[in-house]
C-alpha atoms as a PDB file:
ATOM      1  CA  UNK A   1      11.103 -24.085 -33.821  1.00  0.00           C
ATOM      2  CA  UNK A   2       7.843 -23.002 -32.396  1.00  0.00           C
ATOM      3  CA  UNK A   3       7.540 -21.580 -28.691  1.00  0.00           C
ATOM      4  CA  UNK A   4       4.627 -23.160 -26.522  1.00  0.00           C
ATOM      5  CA  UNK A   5       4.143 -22.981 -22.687  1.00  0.00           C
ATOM      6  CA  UNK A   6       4.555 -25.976 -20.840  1.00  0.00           C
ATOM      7  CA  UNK A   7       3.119 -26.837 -17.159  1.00  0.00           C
ATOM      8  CA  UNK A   8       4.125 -29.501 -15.406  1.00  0.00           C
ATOM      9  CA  UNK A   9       2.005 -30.711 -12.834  1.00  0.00           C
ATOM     10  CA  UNK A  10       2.916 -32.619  -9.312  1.00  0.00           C
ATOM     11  CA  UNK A  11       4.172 -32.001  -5.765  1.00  0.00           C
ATOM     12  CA  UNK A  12       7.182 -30.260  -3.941  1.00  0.00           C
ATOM     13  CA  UNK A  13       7.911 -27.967  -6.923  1.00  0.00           C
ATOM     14  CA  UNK A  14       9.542 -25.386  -4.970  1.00  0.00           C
ATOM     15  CA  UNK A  15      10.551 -22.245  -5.622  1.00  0.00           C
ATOM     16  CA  UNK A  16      13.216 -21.744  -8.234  1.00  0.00           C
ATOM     17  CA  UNK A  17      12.752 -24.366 -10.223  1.00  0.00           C
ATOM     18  CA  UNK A  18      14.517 -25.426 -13.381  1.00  0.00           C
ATOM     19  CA  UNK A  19      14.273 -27.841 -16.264  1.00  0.00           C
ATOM     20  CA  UNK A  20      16.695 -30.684 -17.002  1.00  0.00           C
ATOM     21  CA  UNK A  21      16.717 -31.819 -20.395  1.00  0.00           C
ATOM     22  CA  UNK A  22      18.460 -32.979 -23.535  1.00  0.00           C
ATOM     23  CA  UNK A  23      15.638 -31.298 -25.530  1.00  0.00           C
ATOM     24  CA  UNK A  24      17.682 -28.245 -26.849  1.00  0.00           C
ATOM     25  CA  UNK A  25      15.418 -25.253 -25.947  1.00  0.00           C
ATOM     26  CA  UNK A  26      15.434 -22.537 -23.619  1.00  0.00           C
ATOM     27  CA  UNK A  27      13.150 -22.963 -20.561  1.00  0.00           C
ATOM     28  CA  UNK A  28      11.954 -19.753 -18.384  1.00  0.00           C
ATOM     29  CA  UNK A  29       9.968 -20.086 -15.792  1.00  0.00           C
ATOM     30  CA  UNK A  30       6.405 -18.373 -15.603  1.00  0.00           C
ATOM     31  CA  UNK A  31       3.477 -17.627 -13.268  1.00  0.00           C
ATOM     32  CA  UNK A  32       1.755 -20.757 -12.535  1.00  0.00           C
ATOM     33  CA  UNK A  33      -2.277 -20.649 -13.861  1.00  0.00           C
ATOM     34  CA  UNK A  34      -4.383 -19.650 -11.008  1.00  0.00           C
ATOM     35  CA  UNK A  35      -6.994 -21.558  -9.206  1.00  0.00           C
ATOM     36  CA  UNK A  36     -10.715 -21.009  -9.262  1.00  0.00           C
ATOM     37  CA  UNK A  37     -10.319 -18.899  -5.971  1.00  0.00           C
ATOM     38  CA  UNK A  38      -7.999 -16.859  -7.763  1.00  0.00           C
ATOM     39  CA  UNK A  39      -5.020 -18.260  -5.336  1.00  0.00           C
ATOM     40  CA  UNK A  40      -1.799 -19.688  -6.309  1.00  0.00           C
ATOM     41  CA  UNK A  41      -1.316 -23.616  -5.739  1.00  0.00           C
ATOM     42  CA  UNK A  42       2.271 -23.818  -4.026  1.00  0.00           C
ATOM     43  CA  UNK A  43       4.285 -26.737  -4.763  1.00  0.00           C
ATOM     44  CA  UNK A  44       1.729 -28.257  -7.526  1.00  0.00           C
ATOM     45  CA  UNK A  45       2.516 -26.826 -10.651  1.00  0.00           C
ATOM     46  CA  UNK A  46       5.050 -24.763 -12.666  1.00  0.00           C
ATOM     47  CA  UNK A  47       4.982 -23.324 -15.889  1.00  0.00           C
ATOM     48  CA  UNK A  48       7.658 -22.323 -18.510  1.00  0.00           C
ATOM     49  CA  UNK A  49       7.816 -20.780 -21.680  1.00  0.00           C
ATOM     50  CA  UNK A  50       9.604 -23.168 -24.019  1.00  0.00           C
ATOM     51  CA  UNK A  51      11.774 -22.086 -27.126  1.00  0.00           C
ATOM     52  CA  UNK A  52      13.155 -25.028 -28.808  1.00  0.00           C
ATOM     53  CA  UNK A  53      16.068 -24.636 -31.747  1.00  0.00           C
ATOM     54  CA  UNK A  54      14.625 -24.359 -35.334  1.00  0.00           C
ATOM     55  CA  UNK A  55      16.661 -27.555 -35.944  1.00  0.00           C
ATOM     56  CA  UNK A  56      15.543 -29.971 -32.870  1.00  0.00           C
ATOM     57  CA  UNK A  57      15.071 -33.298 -34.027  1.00  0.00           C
ATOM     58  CA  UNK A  58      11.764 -34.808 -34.310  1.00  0.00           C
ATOM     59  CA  UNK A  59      11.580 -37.376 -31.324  1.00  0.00           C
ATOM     60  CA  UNK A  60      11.067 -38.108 -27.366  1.00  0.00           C
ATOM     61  CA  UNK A  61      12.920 -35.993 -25.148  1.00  0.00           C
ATOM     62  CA  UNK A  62      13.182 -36.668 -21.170  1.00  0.00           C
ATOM     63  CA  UNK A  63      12.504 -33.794 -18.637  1.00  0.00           C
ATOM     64  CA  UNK A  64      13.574 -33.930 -14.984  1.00  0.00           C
ATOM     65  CA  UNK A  65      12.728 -30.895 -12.878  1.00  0.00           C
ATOM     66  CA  UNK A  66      15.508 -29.443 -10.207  1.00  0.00           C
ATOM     67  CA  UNK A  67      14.290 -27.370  -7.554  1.00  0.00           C
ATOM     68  CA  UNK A  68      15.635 -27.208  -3.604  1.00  0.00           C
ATOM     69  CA  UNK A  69      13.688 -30.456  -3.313  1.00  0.00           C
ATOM     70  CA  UNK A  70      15.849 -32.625  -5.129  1.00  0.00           C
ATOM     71  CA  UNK A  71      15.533 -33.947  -8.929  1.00  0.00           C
ATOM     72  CA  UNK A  72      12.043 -35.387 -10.218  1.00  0.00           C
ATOM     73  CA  UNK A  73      11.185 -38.241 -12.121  1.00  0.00           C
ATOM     74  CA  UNK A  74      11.637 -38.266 -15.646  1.00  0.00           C
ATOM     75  CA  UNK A  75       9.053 -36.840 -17.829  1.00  0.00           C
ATOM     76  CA  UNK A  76       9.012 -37.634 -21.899  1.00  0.00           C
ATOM     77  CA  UNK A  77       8.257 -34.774 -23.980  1.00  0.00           C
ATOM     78  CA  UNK A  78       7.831 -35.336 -27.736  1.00  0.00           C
ATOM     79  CA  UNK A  79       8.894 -32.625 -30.508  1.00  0.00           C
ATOM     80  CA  UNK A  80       6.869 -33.606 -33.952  1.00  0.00           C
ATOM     81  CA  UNK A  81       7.279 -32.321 -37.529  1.00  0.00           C
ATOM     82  CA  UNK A  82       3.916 -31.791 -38.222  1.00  0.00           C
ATOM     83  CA  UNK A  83       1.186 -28.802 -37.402  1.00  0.00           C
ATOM     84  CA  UNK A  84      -0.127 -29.572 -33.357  1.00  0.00           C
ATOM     85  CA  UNK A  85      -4.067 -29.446 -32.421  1.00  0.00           C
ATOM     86  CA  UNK A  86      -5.783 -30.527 -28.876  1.00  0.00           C
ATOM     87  CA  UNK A  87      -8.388 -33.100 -29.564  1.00  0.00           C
ATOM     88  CA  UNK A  88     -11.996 -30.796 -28.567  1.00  0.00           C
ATOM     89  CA  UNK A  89     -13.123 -33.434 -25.843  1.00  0.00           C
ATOM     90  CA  UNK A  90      -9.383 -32.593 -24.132  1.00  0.00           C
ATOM     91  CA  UNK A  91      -9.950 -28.945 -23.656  1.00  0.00           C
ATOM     92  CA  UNK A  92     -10.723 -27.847 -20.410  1.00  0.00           C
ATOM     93  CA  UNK A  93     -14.212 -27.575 -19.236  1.00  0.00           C
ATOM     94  CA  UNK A  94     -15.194 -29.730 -22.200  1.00  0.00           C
ATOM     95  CA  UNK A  95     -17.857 -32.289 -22.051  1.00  0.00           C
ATOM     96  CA  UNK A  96     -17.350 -35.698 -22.014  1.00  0.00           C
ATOM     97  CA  UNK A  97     -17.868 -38.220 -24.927  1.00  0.00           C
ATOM     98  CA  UNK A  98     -18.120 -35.508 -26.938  1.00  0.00           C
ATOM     99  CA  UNK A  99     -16.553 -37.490 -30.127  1.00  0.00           C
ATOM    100  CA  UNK A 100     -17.450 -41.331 -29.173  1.00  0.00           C
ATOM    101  CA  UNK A 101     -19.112 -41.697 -32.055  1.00  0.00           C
ATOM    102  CA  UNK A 102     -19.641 -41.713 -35.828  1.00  0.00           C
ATOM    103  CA  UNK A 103     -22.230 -38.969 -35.242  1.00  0.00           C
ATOM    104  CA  UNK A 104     -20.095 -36.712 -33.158  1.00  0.00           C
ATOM    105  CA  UNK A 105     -16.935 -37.154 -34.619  1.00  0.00           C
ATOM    106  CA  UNK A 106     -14.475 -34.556 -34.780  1.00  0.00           C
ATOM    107  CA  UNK A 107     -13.730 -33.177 -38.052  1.00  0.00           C
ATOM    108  CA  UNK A 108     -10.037 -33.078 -39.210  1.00  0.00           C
ATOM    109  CA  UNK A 109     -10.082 -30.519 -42.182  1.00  0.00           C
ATOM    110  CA  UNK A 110      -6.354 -30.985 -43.053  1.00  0.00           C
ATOM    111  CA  UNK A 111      -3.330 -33.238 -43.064  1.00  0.00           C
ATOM    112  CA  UNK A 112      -0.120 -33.671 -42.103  1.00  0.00           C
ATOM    113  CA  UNK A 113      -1.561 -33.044 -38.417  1.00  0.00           C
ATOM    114  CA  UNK A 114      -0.973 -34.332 -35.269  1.00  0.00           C
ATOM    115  CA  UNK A 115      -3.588 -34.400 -32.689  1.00  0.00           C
ATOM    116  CA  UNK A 116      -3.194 -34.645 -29.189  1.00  0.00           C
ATOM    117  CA  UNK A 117      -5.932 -35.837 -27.034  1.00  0.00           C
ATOM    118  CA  UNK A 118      -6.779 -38.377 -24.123  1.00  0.00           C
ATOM    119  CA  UNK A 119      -9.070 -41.619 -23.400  1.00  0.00           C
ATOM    120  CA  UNK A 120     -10.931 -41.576 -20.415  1.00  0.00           C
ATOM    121  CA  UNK A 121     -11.688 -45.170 -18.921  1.00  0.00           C
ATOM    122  CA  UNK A 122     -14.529 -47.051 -21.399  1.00  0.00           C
ATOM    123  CA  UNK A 123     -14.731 -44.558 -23.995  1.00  0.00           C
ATOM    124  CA  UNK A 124     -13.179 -43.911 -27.758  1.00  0.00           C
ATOM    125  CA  UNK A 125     -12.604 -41.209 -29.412  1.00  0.00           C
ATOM    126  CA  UNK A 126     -13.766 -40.872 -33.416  1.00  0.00           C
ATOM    127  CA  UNK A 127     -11.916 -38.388 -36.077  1.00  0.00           C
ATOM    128  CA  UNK A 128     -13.376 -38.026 -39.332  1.00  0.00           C
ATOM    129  CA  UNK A 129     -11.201 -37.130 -42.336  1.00  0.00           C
ATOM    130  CA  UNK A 130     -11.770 -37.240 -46.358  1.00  0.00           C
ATOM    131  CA  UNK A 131     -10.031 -39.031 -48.642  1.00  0.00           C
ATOM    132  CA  UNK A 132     -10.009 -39.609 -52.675  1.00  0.00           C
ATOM    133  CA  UNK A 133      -9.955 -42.596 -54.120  1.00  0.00           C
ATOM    134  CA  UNK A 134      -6.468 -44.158 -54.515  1.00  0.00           C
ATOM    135  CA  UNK A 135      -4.884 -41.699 -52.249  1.00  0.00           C
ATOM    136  CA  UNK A 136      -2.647 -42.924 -49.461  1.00  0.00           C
ATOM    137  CA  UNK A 137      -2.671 -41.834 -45.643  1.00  0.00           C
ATOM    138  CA  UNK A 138      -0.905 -43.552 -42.807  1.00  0.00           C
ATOM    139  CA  UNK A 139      -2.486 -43.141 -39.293  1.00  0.00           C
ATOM    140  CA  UNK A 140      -0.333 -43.742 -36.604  1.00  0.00           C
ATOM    141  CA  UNK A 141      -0.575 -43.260 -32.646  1.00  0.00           C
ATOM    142  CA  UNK A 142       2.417 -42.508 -30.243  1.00  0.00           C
ATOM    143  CA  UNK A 143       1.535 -43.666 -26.817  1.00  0.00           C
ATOM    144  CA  UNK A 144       3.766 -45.734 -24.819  1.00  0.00           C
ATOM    145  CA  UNK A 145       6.287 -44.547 -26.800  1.00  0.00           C
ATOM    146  CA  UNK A 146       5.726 -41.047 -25.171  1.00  0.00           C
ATOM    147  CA  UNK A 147       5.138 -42.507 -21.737  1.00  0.00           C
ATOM    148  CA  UNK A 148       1.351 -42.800 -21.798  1.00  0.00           C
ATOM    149  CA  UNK A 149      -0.265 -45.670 -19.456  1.00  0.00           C
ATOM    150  CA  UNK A 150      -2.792 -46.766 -22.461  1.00  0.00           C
ATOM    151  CA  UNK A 151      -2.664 -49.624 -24.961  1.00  0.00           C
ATOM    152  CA  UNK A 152      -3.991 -47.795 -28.143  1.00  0.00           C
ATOM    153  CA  UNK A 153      -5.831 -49.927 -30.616  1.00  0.00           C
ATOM    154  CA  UNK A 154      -6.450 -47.985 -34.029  1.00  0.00           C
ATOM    155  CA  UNK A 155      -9.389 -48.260 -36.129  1.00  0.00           C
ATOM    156  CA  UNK A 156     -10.597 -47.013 -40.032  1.00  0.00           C
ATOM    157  CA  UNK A 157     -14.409 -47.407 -40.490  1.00  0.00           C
ATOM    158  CA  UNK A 158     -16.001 -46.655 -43.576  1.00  0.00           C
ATOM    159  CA  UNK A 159     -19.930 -44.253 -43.185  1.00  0.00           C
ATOM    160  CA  UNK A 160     -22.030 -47.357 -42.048  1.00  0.00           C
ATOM    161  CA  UNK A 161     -18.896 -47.766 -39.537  1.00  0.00           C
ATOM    162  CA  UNK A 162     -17.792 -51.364 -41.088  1.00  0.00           C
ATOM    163  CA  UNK A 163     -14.168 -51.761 -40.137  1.00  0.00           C
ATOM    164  CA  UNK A 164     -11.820 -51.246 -43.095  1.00  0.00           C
ATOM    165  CA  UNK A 165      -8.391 -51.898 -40.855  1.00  0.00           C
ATOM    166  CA  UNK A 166      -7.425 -52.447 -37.668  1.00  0.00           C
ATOM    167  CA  UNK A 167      -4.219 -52.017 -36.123  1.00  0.00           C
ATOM    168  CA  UNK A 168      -3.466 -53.195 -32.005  1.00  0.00           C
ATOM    169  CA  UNK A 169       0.795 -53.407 -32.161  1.00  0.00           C
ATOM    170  CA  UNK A 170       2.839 -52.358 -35.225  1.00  0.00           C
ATOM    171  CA  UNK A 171       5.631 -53.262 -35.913  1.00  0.00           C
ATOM    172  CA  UNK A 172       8.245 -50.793 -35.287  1.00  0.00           C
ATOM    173  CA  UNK A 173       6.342 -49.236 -32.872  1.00  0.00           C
ATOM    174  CA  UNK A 174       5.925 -51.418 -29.268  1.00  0.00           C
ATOM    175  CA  UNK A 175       2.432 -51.528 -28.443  1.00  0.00           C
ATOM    176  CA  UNK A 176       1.362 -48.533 -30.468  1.00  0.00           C
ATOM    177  CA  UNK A 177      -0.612 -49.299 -33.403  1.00  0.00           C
ATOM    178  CA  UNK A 178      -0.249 -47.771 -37.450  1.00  0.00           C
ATOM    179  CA  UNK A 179      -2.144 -48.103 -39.843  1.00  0.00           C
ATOM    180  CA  UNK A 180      -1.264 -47.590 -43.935  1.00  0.00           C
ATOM    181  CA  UNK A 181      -4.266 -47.035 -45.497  1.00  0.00           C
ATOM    182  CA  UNK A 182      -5.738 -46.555 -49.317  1.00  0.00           C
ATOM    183  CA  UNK A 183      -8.981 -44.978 -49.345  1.00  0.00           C
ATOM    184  CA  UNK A 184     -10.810 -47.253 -52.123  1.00  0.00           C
ATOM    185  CA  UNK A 185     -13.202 -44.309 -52.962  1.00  0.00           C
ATOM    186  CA  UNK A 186     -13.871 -40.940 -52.765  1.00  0.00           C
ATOM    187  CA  UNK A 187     -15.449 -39.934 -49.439  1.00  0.00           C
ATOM    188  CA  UNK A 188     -15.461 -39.539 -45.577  1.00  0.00           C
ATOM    189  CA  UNK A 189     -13.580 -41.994 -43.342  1.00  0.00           C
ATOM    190  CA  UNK A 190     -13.903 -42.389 -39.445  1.00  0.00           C
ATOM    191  CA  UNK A 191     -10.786 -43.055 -37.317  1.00  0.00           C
ATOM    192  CA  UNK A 192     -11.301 -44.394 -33.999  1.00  0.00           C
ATOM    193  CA  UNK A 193      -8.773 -44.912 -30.946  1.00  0.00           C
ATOM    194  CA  UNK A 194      -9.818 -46.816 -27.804  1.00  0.00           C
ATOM    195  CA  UNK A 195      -7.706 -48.186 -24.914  1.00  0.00           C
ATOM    196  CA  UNK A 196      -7.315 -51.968 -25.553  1.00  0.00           C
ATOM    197  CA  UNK A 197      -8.228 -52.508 -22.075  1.00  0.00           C
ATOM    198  CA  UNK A 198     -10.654 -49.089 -21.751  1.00  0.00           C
ATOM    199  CA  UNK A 199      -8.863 -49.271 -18.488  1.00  0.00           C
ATOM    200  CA  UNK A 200      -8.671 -45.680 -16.385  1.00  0.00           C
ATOM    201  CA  UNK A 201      -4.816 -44.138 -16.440  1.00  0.00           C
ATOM    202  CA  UNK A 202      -3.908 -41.330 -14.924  1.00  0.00           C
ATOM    203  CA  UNK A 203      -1.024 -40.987 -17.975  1.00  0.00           C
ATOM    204  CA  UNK A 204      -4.231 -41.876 -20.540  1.00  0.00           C
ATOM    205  CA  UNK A 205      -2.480 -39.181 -23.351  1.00  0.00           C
ATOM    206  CA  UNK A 206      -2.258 -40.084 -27.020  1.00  0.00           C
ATOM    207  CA  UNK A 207      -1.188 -38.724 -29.967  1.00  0.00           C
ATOM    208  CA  UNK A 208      -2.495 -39.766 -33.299  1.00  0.00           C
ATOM    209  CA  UNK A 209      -0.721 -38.800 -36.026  1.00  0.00           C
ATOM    210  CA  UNK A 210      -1.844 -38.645 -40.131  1.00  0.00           C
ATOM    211  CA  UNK A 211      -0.717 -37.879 -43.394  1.00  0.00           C
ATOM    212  CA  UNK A 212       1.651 -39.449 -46.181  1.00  0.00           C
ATOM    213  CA  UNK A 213       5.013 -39.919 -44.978  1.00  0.00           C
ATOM    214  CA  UNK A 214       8.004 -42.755 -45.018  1.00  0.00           C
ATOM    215  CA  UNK A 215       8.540 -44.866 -42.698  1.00  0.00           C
ATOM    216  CA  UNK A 216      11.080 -47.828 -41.303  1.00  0.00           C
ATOM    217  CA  UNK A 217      10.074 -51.372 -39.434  1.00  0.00           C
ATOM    218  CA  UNK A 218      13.452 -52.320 -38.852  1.00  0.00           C
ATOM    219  CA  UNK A 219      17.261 -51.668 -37.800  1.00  0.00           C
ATOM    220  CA  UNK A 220      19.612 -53.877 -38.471  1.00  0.00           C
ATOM    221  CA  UNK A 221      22.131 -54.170 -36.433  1.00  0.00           C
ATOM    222  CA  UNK A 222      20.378 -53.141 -32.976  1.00  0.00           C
ATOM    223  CA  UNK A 223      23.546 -51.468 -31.459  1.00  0.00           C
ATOM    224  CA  UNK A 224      27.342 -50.843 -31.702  1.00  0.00           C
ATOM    225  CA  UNK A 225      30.305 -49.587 -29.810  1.00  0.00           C
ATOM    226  CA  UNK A 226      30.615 -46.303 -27.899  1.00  0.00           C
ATOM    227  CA  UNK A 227      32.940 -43.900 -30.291  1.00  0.00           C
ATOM    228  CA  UNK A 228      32.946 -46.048 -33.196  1.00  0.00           C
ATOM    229  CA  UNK A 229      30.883 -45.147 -36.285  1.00  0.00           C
ATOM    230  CA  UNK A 230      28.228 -48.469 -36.924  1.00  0.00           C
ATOM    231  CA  UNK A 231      26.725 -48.632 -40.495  1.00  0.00           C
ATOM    232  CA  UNK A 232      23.119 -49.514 -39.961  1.00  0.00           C
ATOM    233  CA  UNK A 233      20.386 -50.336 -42.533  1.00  0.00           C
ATOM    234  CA  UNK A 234      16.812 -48.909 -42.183  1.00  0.00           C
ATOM    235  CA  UNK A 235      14.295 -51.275 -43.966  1.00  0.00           C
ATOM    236  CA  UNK A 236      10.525 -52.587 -43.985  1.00  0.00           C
ATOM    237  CA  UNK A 237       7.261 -50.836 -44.609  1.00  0.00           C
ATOM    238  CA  UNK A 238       6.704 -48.434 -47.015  1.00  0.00           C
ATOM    239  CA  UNK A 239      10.197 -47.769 -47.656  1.00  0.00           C
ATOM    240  CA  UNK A 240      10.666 -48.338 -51.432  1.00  0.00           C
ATOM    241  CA  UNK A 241      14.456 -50.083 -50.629  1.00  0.00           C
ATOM    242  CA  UNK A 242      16.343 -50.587 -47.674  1.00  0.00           C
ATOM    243  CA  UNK A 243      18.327 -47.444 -46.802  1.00  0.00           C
END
């Protein structure tokens, strides 16, 4: 329900272009940023103002874009339920390895959030958050599932940084990691994301996502027929009963 400008970024994005999507928003194409010179760049970026419906659905949408040129590529787009921030090393003009370590983490003052942000090659990136003792957060990172070239591993570290869980593949979740976590005192907590490979993507976008919400491992059964209602049961993880 919130309006945000999106730019998509390539080649032979002519004039005139238009979005193609099952995400249901309006799209209207902007002025493109300008460069440093203060000159357009033709044919590598366009920009639209996006309204989405108060009642889109949380989840991954695909984006083409038309233009005279033909149809691009798909693009995945995710809509979220929670409040959005840019991790502080992914702003422009940032420095690097600004938050690689327990030192120079990045504060996250409040939860539910999601924050987007990106790995660059051998580096990880190191949130810290607060937490009471008995309280319960889950930490969870959408990568692959979003179209992002990185395999996240997920770390909690306690102040001396000893690892208090670890989380590579989840289940439920492909190759992006979640962790469900009980903070066993009251305190700061450091959580750390690093490419399993610290490998150098071009797509090297993640978004980690925290706070105290449900979630389902499993589906049972994995499909049914086109036009005919299929009864499926949700079950798994910190669902109290299958649903």
């Amino acid at each position: 329900g919130h309006p945000f400008t999106l730019t998509i970024a390539g080649r032979n994005l002519g004039t005139g272009a238009r979005i193609s999507s099952t995400l249901p928003a309006a799209f209207t194409q902007v002025n493109p940023p300008l460069q440093s010179d203060g000159m357009m760049s033709p044919g590598r970026t366009v920009v639209f103002l996006v309204e989405p419906k108060s009642d889109a659905a949380p989840g991954v949408y695909p984006i083409r874009v038309e233009s005279t040129n033909g149809i691009s590529n798909v693009l995945l787009f995710t809509v979220g339920a929670f409040p959005e921030v840019t991790e502080e090393e992914s702003q422009p003009y940032s420095r690097p390895n600004r938050n690689d370590t327990i030192e120079t983490a990045e504060a996250i003052l409040q939860t539910p959030v999601t924050v987007n942000g990106t790995l660059r090659g051998a580096e990880r990136d190191v949130f810290r958050v607060s937490g009471k003792a008995g309280e319960r957060r889950v930490f969870e990172v959408e990568a692959r599932r979003c179209g992002s070239a990185i395999d996240p591993v997920l770390r909690v570290l306690d102040g001396n940084g000893k690892q208090l869980a670890r989380s590579d593949d989840a289940p439920g979740t492909g190759l992006d990691p979640r962790i469900d976590f009980v903070f066993p005192r009251d305190g700061n907590y450091y959580v750390e994301i690093h490419d399993a490979r610290f490998s150098r993507q071009t797509q090297n976008f993640y978004r980690l996502k925290m706070g105290s919400y449900s979630y389902a491992d499993g589906i049972f059964p994995l499909g049914g027929k086109r036009g005919e209602a299929t009864e499926v049961t949700l079950f798994g993880a910190s669902l109290k009963a299958p649903v």
